[in-house]
N, C-alpha and C. Protein backbone atom coordinates (compact mmCIF):
# COMPACT_ATOMS: atom_id res chain seq x y z
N UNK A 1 179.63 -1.23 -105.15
CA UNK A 1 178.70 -0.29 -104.56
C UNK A 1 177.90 -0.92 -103.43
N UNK A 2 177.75 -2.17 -103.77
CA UNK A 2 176.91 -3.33 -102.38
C UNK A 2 177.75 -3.04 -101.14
N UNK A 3 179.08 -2.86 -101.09
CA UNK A 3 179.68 -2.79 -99.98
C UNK A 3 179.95 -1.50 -99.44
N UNK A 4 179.26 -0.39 -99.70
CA UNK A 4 179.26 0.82 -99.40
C UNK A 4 179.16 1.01 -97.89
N UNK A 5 177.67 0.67 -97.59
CA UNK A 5 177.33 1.03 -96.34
C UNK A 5 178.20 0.24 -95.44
N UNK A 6 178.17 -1.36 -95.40
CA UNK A 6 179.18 -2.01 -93.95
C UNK A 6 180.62 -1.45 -94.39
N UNK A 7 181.25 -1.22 -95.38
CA UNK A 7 182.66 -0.24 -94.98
C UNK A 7 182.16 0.93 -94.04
N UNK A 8 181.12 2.13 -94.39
CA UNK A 8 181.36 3.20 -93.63
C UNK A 8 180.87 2.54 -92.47
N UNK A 9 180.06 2.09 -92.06
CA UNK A 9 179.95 1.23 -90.95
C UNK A 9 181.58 0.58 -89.73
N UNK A 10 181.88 -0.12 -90.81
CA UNK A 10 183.04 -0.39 -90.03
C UNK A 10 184.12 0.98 -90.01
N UNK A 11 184.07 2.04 -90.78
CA UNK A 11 184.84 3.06 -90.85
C UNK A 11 184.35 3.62 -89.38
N UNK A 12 183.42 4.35 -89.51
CA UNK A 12 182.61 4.73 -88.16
C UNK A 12 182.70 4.08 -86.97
N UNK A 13 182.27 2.87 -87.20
CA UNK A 13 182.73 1.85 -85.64
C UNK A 13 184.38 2.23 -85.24
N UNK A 14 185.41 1.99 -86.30
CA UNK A 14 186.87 2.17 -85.66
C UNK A 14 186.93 3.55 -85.13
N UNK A 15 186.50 4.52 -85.45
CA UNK A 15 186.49 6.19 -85.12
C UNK A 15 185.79 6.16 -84.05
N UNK A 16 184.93 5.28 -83.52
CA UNK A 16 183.94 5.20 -81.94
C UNK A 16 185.11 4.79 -81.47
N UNK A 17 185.53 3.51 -81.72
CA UNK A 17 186.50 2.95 -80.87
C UNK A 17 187.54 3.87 -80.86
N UNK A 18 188.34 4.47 -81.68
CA UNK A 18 189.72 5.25 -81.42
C UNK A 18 189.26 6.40 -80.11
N UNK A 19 187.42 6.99 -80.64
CA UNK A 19 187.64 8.35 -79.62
C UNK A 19 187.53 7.38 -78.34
N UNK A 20 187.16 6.36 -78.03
CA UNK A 20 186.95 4.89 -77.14
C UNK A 20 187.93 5.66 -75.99
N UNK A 21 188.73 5.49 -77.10
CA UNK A 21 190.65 5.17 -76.12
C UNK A 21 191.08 5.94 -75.79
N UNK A 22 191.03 6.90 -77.15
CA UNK A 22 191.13 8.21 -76.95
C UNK A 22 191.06 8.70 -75.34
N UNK A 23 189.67 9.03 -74.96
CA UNK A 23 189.08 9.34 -73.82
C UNK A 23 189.66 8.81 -72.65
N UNK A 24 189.90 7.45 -73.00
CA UNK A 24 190.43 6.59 -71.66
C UNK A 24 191.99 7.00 -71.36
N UNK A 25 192.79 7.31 -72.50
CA UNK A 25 193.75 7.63 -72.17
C UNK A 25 194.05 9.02 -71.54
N UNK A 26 193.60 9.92 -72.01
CA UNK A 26 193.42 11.33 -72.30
C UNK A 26 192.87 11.75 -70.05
N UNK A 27 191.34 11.05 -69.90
CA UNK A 27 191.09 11.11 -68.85
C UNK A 27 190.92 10.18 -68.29
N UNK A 28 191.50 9.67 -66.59
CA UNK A 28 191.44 8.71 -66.17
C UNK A 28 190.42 8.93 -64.68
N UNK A 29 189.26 8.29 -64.63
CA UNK A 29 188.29 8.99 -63.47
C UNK A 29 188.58 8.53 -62.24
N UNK A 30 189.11 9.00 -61.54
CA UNK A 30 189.46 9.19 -60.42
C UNK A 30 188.34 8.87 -59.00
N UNK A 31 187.15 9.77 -59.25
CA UNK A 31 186.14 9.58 -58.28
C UNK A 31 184.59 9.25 -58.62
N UNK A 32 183.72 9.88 -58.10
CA UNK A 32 182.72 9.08 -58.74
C UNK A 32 181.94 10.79 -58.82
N UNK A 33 182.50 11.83 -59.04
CA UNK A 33 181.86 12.82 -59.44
C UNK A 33 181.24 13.02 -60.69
N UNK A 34 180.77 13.78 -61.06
CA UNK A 34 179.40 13.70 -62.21
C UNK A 34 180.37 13.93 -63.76
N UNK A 35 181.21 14.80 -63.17
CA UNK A 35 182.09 14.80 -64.75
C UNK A 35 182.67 13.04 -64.72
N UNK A 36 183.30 12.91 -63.84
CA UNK A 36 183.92 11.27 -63.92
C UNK A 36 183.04 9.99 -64.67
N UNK A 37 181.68 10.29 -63.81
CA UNK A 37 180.73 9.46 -64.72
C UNK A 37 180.58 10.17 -65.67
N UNK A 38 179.97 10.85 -66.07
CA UNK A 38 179.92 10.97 -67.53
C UNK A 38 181.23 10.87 -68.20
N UNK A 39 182.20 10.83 -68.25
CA UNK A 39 183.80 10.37 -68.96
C UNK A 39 183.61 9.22 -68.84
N UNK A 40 183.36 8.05 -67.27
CA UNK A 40 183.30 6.88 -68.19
C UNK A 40 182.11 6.07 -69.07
N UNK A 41 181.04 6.71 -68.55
CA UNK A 41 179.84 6.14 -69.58
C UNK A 41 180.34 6.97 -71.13
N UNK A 42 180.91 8.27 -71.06
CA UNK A 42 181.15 8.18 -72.53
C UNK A 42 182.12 6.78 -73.21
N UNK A 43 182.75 6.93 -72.77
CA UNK A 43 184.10 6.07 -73.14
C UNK A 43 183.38 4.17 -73.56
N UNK A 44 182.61 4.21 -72.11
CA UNK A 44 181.92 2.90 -72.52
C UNK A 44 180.73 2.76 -73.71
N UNK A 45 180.12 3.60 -73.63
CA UNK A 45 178.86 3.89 -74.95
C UNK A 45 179.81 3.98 -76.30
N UNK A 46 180.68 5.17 -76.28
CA UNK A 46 181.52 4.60 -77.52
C UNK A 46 182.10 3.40 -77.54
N UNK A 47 182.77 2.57 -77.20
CA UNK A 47 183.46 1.61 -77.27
C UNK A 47 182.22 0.19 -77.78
N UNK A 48 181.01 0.34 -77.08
CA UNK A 48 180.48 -0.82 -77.18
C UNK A 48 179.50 -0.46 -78.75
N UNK A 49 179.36 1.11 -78.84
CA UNK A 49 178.78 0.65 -80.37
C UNK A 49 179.70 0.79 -81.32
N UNK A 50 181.09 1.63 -81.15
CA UNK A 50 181.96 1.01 -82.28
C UNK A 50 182.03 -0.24 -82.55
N UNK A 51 182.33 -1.33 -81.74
CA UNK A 51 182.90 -2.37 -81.73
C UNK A 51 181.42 -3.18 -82.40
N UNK A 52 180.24 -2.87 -81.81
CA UNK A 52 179.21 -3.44 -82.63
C UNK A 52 179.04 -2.79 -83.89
N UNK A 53 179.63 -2.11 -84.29
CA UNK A 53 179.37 -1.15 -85.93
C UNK A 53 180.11 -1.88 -86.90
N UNK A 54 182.06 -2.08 -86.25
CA UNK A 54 182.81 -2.58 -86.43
C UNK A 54 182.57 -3.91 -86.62
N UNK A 55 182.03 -5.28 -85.83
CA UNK A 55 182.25 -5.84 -86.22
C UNK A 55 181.10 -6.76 -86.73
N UNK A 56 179.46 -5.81 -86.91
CA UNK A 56 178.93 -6.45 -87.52
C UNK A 56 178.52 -6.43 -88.94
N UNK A 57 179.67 -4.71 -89.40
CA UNK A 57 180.39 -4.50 -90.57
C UNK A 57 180.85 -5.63 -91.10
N UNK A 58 182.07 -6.05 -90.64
CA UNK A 58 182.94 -7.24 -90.86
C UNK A 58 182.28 -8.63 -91.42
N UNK A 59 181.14 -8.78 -90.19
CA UNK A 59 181.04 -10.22 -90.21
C UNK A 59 179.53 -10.03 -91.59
N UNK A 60 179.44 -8.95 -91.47
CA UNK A 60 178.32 -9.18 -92.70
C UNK A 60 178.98 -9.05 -94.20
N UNK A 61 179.89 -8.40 -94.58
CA UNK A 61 181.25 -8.43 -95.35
C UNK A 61 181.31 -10.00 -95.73
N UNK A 62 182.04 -10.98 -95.20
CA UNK A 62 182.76 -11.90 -94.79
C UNK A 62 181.28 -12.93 -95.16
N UNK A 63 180.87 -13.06 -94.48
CA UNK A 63 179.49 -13.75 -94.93
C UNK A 63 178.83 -13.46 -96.21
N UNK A 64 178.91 -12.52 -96.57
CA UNK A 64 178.46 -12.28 -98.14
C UNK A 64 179.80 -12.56 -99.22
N UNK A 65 180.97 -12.79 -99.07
CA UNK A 65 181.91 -12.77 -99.38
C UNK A 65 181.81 -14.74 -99.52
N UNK A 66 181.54 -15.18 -98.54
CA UNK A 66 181.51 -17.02 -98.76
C UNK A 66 180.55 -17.38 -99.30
N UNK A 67 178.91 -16.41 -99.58
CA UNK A 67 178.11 -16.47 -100.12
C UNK A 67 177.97 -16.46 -101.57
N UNK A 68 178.95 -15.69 -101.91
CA UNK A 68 179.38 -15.34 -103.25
C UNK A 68 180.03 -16.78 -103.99
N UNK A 69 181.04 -17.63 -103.05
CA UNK A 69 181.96 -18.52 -103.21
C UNK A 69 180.64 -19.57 -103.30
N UNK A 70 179.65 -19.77 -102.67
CA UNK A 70 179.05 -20.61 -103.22
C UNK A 70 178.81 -21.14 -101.71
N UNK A 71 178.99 -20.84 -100.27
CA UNK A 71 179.22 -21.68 -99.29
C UNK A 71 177.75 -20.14 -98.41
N UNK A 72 176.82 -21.12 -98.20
CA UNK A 72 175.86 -20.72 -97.44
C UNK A 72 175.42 -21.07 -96.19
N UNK A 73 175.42 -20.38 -95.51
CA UNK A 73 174.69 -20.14 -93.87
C UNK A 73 173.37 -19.82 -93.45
N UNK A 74 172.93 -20.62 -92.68
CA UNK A 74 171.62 -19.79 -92.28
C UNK A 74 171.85 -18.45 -91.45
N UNK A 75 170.87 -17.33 -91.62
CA UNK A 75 170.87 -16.42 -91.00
C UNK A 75 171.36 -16.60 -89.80
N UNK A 76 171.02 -17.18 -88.86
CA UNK A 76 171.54 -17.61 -87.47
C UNK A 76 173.04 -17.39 -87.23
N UNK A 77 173.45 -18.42 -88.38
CA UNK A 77 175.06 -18.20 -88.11
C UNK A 77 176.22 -17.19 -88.35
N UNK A 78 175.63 -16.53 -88.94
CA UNK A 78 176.14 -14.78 -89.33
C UNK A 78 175.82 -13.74 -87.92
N UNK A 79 174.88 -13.94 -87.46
CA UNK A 79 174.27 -13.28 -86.36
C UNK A 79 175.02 -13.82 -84.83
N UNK A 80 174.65 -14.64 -84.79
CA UNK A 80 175.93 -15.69 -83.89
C UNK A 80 177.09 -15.08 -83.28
N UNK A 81 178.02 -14.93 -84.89
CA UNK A 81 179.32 -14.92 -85.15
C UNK A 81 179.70 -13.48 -84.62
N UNK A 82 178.64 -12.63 -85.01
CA UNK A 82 178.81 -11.33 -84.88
C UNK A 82 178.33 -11.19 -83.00
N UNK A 83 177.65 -11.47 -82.67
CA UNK A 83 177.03 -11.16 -81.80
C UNK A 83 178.10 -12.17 -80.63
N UNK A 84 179.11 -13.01 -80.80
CA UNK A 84 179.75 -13.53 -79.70
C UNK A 84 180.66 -12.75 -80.20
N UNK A 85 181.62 -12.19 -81.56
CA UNK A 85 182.41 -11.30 -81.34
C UNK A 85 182.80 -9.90 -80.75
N UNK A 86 181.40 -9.50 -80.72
CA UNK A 86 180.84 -8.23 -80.68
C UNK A 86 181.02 -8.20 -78.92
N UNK A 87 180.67 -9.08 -78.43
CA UNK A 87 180.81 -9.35 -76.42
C UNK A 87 182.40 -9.74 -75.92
N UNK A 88 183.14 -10.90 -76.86
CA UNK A 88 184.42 -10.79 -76.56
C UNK A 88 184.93 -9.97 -76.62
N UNK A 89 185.46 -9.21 -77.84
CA UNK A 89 186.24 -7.86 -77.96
C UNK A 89 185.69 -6.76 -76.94
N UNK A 90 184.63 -6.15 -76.93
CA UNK A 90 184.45 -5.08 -75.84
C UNK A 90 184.70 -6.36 -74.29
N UNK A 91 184.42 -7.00 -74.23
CA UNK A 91 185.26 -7.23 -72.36
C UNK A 91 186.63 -7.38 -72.61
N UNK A 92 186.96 -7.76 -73.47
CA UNK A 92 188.30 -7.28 -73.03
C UNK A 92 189.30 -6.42 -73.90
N UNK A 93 188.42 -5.83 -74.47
CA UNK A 93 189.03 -3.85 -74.87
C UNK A 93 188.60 -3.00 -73.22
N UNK A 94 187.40 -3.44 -72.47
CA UNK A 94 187.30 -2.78 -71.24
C UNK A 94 188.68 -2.99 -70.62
N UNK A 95 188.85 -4.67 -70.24
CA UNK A 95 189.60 -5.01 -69.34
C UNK A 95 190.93 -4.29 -69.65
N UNK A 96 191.10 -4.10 -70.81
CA UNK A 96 192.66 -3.50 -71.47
C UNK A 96 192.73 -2.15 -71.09
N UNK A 97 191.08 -1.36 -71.68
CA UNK A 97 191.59 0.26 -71.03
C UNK A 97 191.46 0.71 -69.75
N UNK A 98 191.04 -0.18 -69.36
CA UNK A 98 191.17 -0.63 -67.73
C UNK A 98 192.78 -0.13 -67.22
N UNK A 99 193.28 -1.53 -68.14
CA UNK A 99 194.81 -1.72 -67.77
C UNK A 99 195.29 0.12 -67.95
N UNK A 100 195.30 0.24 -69.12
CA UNK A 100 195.97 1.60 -69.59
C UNK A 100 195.72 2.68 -69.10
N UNK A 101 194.38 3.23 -68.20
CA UNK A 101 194.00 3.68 -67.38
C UNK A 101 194.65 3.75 -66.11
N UNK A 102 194.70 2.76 -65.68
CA UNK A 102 196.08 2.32 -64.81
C UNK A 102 197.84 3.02 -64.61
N UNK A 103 197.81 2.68 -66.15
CA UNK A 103 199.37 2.71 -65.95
C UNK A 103 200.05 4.46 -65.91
N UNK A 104 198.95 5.44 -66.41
CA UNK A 104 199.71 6.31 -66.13
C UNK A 104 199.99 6.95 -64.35
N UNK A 105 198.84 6.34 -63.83
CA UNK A 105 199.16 6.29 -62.48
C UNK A 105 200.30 5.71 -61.82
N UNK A 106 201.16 5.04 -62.36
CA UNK A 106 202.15 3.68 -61.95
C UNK A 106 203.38 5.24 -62.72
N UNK A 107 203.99 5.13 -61.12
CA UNK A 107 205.36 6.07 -61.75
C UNK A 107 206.43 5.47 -62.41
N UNK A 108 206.34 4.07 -62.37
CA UNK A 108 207.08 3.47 -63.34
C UNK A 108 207.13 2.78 -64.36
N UNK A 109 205.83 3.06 -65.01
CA UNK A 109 205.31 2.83 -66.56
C UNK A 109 205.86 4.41 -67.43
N UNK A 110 206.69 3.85 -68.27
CA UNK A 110 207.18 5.21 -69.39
C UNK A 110 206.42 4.31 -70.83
N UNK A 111 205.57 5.05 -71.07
CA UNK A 111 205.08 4.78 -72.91
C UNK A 111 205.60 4.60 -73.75
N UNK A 112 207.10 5.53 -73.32
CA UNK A 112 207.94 5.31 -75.07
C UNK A 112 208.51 3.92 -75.21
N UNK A 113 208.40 2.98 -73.92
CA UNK A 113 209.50 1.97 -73.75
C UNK A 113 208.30 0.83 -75.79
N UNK A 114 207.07 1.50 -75.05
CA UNK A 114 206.17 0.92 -76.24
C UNK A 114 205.13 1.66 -76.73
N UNK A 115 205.40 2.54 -77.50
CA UNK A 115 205.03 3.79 -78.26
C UNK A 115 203.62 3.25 -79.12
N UNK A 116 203.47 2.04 -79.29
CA UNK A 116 202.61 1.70 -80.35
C UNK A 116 201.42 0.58 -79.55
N UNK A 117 201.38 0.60 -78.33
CA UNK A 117 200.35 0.05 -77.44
C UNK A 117 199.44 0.96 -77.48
N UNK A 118 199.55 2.23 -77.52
CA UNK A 118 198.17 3.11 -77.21
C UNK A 118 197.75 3.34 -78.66
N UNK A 119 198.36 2.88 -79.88
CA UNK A 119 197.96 3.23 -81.44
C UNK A 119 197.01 2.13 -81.66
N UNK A 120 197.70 0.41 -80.92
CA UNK A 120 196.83 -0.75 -81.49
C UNK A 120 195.91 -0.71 -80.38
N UNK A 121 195.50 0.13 -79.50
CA UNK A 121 194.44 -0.24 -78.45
C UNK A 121 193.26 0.32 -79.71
N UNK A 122 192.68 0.88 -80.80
CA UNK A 122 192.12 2.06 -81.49
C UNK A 122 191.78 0.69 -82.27
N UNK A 123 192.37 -0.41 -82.65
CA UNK A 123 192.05 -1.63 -83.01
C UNK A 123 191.42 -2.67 -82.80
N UNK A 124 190.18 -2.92 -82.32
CA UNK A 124 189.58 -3.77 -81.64
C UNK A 124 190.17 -5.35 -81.62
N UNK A 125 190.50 -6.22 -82.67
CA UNK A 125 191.48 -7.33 -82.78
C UNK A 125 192.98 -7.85 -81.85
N UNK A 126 193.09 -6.32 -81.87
CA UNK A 126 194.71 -6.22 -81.47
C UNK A 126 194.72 -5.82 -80.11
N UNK A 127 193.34 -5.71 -79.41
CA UNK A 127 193.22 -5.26 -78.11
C UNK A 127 193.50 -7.12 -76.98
N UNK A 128 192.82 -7.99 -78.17
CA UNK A 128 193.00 -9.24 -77.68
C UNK A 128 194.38 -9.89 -78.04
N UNK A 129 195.54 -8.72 -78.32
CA UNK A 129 196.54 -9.54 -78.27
C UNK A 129 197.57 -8.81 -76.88
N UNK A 130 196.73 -7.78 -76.81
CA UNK A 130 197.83 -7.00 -75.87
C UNK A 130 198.05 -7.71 -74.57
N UNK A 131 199.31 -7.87 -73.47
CA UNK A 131 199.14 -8.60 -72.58
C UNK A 131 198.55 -7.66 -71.40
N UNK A 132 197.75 -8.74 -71.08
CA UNK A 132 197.20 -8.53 -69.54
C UNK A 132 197.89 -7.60 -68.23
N UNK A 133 199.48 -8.05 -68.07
CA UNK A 133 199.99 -7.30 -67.12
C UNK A 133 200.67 -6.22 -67.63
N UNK A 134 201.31 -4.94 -66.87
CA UNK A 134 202.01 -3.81 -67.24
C UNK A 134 203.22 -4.50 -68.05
N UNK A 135 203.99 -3.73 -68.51
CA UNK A 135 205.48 -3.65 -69.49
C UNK A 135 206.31 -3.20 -68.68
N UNK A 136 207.40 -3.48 -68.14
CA UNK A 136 208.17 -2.45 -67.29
C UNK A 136 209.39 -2.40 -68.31
């Protein structure tokens, strides 16, 4: 029952992040008109508090979890952990829906060639494995 709240926490953070991508994929902003900004400040406001929901879910999880084992941290280092993960993953979940944003513009990017890039972008972890350049 202790772990109630950081699951829905991290439940909630991945559902920021999916509508994240969602959005990015769905609309790609083109100019700097008022719907465009608001599409990408949505996209960015979700993305950066999923990913902080997400992963300070996790790292408070995980830290109470070694706490249990008998292996203790000062506050600091739980906070830390979370708070440099929390900045890596969103720059480069940006830099990625960046990329993906991109590619439907590129007449020679087809999705199906990799059907399951736009499923693990909804993953914050797996955003740092995707590569940097297009797939042809």
């Amino acid at each position: 029952m202790e772990y109630v709240y950081p699951i829905f926490g991290f439940l909630a953070g991945m559902a920021l992040v999916a509508t994240s991508v969602f959005a990015a994929v769905v609309y790609t902003p083109t100019t700097s008109s008022p719907v465009d900004s608001a599409v990408t400040a949505f996209t960015g406001i979700t993305l950066q508090l999923g990913d902080c929901l997400a992963v300070s879910s996790a790292t408070a999880v995980v830290f109470d979890l070694l706490d249990g084992f008998g292996v203790r941290f000062s506050l600091l280092v739980p906070f830390a952990v979370g708070y440099a993960l929390t900045h890596v993953i969103a720059y480069y979940s940006s830099l990625r829906i960046t990329d993906v944003q991109r590619q439907p513009l590129d007449p020679e990017f087809d999705i199906r060639e990799n059907p399951l890039q736009l499923a693990t972008l909804s993953i914050p972890g797996a955003l740092l494995l995707l590569p940097a350049g297009r797939r042809r």
